[in-house]
Protein backbone atom coordinates (compact mmCIF):
# COMPACT_ATOMS: atom_id res chain seq x y z
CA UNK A 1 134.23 -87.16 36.49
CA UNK A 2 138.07 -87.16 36.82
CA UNK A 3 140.01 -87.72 33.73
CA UNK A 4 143.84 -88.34 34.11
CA UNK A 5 146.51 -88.80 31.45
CA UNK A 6 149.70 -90.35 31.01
CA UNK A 7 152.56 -90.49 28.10
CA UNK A 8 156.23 -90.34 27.78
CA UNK A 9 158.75 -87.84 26.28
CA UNK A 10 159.14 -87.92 22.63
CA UNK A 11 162.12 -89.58 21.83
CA UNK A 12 164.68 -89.38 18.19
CA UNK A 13 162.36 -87.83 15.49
CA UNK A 14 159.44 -87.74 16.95
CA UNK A 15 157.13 -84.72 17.54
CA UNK A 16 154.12 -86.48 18.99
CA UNK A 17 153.31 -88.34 22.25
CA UNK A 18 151.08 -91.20 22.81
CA UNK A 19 148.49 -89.79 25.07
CA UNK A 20 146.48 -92.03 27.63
CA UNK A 21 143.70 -90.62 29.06
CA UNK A 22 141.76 -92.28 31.84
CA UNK A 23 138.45 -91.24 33.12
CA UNK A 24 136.93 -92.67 36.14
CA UNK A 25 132.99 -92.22 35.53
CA UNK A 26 132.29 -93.79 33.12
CA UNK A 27 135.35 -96.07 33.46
CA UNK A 28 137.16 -95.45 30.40
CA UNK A 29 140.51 -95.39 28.57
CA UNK A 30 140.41 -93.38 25.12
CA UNK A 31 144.18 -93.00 23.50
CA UNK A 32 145.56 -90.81 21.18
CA UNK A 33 148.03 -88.71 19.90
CA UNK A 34 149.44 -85.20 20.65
CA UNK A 35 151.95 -82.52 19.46
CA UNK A 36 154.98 -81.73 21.63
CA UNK A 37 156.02 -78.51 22.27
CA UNK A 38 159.42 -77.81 20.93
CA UNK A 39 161.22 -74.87 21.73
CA UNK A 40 163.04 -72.34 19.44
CA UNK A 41 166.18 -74.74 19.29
CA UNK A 42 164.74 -77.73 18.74
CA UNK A 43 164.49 -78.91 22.25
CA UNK A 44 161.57 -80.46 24.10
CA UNK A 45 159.43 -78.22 26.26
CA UNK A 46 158.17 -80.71 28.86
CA UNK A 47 156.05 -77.81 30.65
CA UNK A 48 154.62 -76.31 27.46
CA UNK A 49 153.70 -79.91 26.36
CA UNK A 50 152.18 -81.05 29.80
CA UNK A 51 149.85 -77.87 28.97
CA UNK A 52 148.88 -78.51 25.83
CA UNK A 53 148.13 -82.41 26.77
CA UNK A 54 145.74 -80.28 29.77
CA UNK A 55 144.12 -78.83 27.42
CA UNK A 56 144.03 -81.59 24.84
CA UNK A 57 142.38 -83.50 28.34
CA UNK A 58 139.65 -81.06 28.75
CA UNK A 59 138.58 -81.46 25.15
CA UNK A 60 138.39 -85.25 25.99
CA UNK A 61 136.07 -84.34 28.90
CA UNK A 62 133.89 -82.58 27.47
CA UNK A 63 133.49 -85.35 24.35
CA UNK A 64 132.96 -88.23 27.08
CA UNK A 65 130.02 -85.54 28.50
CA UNK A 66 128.30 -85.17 24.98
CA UNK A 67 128.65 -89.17 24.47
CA UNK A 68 131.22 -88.48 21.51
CA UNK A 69 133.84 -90.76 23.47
CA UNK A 70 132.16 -93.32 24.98
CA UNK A 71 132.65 -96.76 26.38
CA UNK A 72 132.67 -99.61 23.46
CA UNK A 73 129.70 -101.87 23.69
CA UNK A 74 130.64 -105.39 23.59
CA UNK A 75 128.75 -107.30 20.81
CA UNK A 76 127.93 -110.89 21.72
């Protein structure tokens, strides 16, 4: 199971990113928000944040093992 993410750098006021996360077995997408990391003077910490969105990732993982994440079942 690989999961990947994507999102883009907080922009104006904001303080959270729009995390995508993709996994690839089972194939699914599961979305959701995420704190930057600001420094000390206000500015964003792109490294710090790409951690924390690691970490944030792993925690995704492991749901998506347990079945807490899981793909939607389509009713008919």
């Amino acid at each position: 199971m690989n999961i990947t993410h994507t999102y883009d750098t907080p922009t104006g006021d904001e303080k959270a990113i729009e995390v995508t996360f993709t996994c690839d077995t089972p194939d699914l997408t599961h979305i959701r928000s995420v704190n930057a990391v600001f420094d000390a003077d206000g500015s964003y910490n792109p490294g710090l944040t790409e951690a924390r969105v690691v970490e944030v990732g792993l925690g995704v993982k492991n749901k998506i093992t347990v079945g807490v994440i899981a793909v939607p079942v389509e009713e008919e």
